[in-house]
Structures are given as structure tokens and as C-alpha cells.
C-alpha atoms as a PDB file:
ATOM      1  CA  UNK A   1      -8.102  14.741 -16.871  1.00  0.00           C
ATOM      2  CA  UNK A   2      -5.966  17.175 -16.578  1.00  0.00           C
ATOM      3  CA  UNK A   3      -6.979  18.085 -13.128  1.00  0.00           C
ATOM      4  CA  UNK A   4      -6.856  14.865 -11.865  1.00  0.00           C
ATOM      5  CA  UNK A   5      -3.457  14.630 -12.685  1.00  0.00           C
ATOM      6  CA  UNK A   6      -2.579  18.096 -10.718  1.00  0.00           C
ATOM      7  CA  UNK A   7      -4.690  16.476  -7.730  1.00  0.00           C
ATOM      8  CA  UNK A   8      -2.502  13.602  -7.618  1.00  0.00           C
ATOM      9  CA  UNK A   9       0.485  15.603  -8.298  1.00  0.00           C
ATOM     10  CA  UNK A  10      -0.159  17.666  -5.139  1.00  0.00           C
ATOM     11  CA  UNK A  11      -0.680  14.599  -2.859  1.00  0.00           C
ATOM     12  CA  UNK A  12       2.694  12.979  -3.982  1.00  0.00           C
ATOM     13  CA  UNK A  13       4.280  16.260  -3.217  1.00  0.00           C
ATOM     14  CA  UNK A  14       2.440  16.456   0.105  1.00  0.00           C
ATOM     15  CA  UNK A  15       3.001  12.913   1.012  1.00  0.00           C
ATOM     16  CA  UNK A  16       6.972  13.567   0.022  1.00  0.00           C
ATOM     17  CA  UNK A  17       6.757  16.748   2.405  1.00  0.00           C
ATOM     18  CA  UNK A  18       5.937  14.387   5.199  1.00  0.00           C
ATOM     19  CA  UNK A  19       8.225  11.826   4.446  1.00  0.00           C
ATOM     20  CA  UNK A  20      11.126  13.955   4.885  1.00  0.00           C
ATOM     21  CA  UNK A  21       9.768  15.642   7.904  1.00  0.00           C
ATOM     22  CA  UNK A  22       9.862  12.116   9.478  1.00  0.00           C
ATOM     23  CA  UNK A  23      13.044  11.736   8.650  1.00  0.00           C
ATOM     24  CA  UNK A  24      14.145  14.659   9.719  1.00  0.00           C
ATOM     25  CA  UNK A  25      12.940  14.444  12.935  1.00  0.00           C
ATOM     26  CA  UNK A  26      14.598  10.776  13.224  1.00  0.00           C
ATOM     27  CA  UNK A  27      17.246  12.331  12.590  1.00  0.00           C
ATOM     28  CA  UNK A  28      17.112  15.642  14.974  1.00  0.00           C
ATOM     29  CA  UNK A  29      16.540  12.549  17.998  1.00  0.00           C
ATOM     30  CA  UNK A  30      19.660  10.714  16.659  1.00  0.00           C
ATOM     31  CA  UNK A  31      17.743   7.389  16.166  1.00  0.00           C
ATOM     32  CA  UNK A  32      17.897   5.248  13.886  1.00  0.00           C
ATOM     33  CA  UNK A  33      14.564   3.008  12.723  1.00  0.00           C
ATOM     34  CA  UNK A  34      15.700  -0.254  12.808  1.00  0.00           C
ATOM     35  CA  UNK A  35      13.213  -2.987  10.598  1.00  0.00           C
ATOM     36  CA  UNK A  36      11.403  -3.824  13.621  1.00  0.00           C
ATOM     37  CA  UNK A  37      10.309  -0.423  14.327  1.00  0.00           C
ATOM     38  CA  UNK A  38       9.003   0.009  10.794  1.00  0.00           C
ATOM     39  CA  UNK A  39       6.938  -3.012  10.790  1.00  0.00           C
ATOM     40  CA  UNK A  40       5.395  -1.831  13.525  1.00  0.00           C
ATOM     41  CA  UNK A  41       4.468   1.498  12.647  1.00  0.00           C
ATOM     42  CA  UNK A  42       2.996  -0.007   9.512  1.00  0.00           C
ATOM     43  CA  UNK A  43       0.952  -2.650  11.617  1.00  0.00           C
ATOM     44  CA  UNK A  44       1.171  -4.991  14.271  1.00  0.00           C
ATOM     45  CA  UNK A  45       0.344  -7.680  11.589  1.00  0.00           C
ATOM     46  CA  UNK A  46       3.445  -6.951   9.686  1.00  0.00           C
ATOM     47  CA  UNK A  47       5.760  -6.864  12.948  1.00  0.00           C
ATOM     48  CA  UNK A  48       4.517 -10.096  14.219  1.00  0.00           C
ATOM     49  CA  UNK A  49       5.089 -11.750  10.585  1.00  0.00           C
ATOM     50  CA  UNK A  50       8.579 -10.128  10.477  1.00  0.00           C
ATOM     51  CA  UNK A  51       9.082 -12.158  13.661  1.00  0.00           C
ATOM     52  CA  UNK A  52       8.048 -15.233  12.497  1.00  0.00           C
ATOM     53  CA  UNK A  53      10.425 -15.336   9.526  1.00  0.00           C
ATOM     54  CA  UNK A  54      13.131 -13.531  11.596  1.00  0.00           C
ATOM     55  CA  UNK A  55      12.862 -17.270  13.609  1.00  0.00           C
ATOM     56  CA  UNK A  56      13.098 -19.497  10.586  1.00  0.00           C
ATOM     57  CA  UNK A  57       9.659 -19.762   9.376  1.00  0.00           C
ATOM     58  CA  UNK A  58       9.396 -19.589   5.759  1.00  0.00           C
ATOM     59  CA  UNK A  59       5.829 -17.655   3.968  1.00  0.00           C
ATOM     60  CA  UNK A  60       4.573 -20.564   3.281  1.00  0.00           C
ATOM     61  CA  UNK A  61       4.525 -21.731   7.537  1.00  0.00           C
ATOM     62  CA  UNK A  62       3.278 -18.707   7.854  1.00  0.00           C
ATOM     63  CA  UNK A  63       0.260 -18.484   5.440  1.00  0.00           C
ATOM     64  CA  UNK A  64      -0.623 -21.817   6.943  1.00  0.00           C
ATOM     65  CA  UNK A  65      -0.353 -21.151  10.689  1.00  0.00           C
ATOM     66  CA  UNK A  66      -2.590 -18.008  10.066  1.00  0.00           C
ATOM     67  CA  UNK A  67      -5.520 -19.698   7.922  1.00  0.00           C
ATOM     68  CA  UNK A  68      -5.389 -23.397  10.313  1.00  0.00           C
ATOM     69  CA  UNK A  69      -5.875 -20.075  13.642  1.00  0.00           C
ATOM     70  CA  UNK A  70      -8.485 -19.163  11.349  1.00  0.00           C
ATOM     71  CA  UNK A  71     -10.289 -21.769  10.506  1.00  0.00           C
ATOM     72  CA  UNK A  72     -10.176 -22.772  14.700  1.00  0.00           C
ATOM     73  CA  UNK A  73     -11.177 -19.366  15.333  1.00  0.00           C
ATOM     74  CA  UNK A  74     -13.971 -19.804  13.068  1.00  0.00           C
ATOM     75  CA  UNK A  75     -14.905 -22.805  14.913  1.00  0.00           C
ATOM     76  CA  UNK A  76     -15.103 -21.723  17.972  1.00  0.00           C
ATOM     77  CA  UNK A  77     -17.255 -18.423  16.594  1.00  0.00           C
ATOM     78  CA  UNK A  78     -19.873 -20.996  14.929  1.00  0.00           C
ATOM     79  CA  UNK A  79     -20.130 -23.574  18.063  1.00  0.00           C
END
């Protein structure tokens, strides 16, 4: 138990490590991440969905735009 604990205590510290060597380098290049940049580090899924809000569209549109592509894309896969 106890070792477990330690384990996960070393990854935190390691995953803090390269945190702030990220942001240190952002820093050392005197840019700033704006939102869109994050999301699309993260994913390409997350960037295009911070898109579609940033235009109006509310979760909700979303969610249903992306299950009515999949259920056409589905469609399409079965015919």
C-alpha cells in the first residue's frame, strides 16, 4: 500500500516537473498559449468543439450534430 502510494507520489512529482518545464519554455519564447492552442494540443476533437461553441452553438447542438454525423456515417459504413 504503502508503495503504491510512493509510486504515485513520484509520477505527480514527475508530471509537475514537466509542467513547469513547459511553461518555462513558453515563457523563454515570449508566447503566450492562448485557449485555442491548448485545445489543440490536447486534441483536435477538443479544438474543433471549442470552435463550435466559440460560434454560438450550445453542448447540446453539439452532442447532436456529432451523434446525427454518426449515425450517417454509420450508414454509409453498413450500405
Amino acid at each position: 500500500m504503502l508503495a503504491c502510494v510512493d509510486a504515485k507520489i513520484e509520477r505527480m512529482e514527475k508530471e509537475l516537473a514537466n509542467a513547469n518545464e513547459l511553461l518555462e519554455v513558453s515563457r523563454q519564447h515570449e508566447r503566450q498559449l492562448t485557449c485555442q492552442d491548448d485545445a489543440e494540443i490536447v486534441s483536435s476533437a477538443a479544438a474543433s468543439v471549442s470552435r463550435l461553441i466559440k460560434s454560438g452553438m450550445t453542448l447540446t447542438q453539439v452532442f447532436v450534430t456529432d451523434c446525427l454525423v454518426n449515425f450517417l456515417l454509420i450508414g454509409q459504413l453498413l450500405a
